[in-house]
Every structure is written in structure tokens, then in C-alpha cells.
Protein backbone atom coordinates (compact mmCIF):
# COMPACT_ATOMS: atom_id res chain seq x y z
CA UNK A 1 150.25 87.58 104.36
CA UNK A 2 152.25 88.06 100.97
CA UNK A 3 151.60 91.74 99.80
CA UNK A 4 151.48 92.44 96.40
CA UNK A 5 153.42 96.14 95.92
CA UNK A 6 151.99 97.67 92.93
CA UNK A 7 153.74 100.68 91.64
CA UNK A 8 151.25 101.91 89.18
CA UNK A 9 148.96 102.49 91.99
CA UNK A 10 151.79 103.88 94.25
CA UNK A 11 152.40 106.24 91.06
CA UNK A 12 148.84 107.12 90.75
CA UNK A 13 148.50 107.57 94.83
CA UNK A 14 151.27 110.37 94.99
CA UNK A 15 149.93 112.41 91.90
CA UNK A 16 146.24 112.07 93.32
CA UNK A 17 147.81 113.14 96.45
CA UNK A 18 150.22 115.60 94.78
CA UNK A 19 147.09 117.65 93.09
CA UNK A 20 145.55 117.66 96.34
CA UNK A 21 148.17 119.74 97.96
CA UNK A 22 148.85 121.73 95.36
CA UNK A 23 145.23 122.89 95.66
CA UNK A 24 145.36 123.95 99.54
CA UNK A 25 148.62 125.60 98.45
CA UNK A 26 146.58 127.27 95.94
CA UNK A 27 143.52 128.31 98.19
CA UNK A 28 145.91 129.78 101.19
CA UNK A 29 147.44 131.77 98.62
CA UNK A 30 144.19 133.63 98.09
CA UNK A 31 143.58 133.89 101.91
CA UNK A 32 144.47 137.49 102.92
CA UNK A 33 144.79 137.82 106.82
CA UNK A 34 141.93 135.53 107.31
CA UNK A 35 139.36 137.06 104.64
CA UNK A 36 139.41 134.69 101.78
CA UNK A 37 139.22 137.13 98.36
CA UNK A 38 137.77 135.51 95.26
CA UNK A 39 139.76 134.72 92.44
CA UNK A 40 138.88 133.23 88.93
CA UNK A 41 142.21 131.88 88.64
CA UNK A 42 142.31 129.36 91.59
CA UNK A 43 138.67 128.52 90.74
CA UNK A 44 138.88 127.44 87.43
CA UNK A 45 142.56 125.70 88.65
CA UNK A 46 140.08 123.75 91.30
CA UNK A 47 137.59 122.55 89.05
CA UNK A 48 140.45 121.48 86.16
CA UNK A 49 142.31 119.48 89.12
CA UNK A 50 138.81 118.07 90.29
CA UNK A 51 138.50 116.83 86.31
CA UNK A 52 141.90 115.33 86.12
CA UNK A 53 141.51 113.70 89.34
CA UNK A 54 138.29 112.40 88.36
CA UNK A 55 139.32 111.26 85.13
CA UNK A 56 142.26 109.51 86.90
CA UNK A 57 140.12 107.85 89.32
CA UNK A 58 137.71 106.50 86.67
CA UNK A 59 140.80 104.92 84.87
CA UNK A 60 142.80 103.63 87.61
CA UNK A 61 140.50 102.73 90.38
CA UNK A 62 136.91 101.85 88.16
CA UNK A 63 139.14 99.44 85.71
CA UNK A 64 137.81 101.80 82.70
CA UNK A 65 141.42 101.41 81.51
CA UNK A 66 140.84 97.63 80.75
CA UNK A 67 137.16 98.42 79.46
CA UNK A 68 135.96 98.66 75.66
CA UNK A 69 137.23 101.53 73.94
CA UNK A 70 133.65 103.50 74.28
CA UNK A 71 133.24 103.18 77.85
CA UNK A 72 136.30 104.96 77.95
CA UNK A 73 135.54 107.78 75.53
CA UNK A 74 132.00 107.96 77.05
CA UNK A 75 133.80 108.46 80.52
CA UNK A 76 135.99 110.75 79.13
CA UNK A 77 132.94 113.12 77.86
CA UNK A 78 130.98 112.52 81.04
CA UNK A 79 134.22 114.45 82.85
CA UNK A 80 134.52 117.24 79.88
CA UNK A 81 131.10 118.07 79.90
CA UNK A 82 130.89 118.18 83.74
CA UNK A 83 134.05 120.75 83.58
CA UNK A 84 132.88 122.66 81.03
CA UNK A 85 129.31 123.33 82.96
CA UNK A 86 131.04 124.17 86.05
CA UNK A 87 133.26 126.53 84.88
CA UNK A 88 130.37 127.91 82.09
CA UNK A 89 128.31 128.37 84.87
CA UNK A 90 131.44 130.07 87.43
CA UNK A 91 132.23 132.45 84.24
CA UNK A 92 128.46 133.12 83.55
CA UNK A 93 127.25 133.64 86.95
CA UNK A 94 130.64 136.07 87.69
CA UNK A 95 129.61 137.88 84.14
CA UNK A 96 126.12 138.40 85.61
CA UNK A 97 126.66 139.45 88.87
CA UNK A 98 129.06 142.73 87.89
């Protein structure tokens, strides 16, 4: 079997993998002797890594890269508006229960 060694997906591998573990770095770092304490700061990080992610997955694994130019911007909105609900609702729903 001839393998075919791609290193745009080896690229894309390590910083999918990369933003991974810097998000378990991030969540131990709120975890205080076992009792995790909330924190804005590693939520919003979470959900901003979650976009990027998906926005890298759409491009590199879904072949939006080598689609027409709105499928791409239309993909790119779909993962804005998701990030901006999830963190408007986060923000809102923090606001509302102080």
C-alpha cells in the first residue's frame, strides 16, 4: 500500500489537537482541590476554541475550502452566529442570575 503523507492535514491535525489541550490545561486551572469554580474567562475561551475548531473542520475536512465562495461565507456566518448565541446567552444568563 503506497501512502500518500499529506502535510496540510498533518498541520491541521496538531493545531486541532493543540487547541484541545490547551483547553483541559485551561479547565484544570479553574479546578480548586477538586471543586471546579466558575469562571467567565475559560468559558468564553471554550466556546471561541469550539468556533475555531469548527470553522477549521468545515474548511479542511468538509472540502468548503474548494467550494464556491458563498458556501464558504455562509459557513463562516453559520459558526459566528452560533458563537455569538452561546456566549450572548452564557453573558445573559450570568447577568440574570446575580
Amino acid at each position: 500500500m503506497n501512502a500518500v503523507f499529506n502535510k496540510r492535514l498533518l498541520v491541521v491535525w496538531v493545531v486541532l489537537s493543540s487547541i484541545t489541550l490547551a483547553y483541559v490545561w485551561m479547565d484544570h486551572s479553574v479546578d480548586h482541590d477538586g471543586i471546579f469554580s466558575p469562571s467567565a474567562v475559560v468559558t468564553s475561551s471554550a466556546i471561541v476554541m469550539a468556533s475555531i475548531k469548527v470553522r477549521i473542520i468545515f474548511r479542511e475536512f468538509m472540502e468548503v475550502r474548494h467550494s464556491p465562495v458563498v458556501l464558504c461565507r455562509l459557513t463562516d456566518l453559520w459558526v459566528a452566529i452560533i458563537a455569538v448565541s452561546l456566549l450572548g446567552t452564557y453573558f445573559i444568563g450570568a447577568w440574570l442570575s446575580h
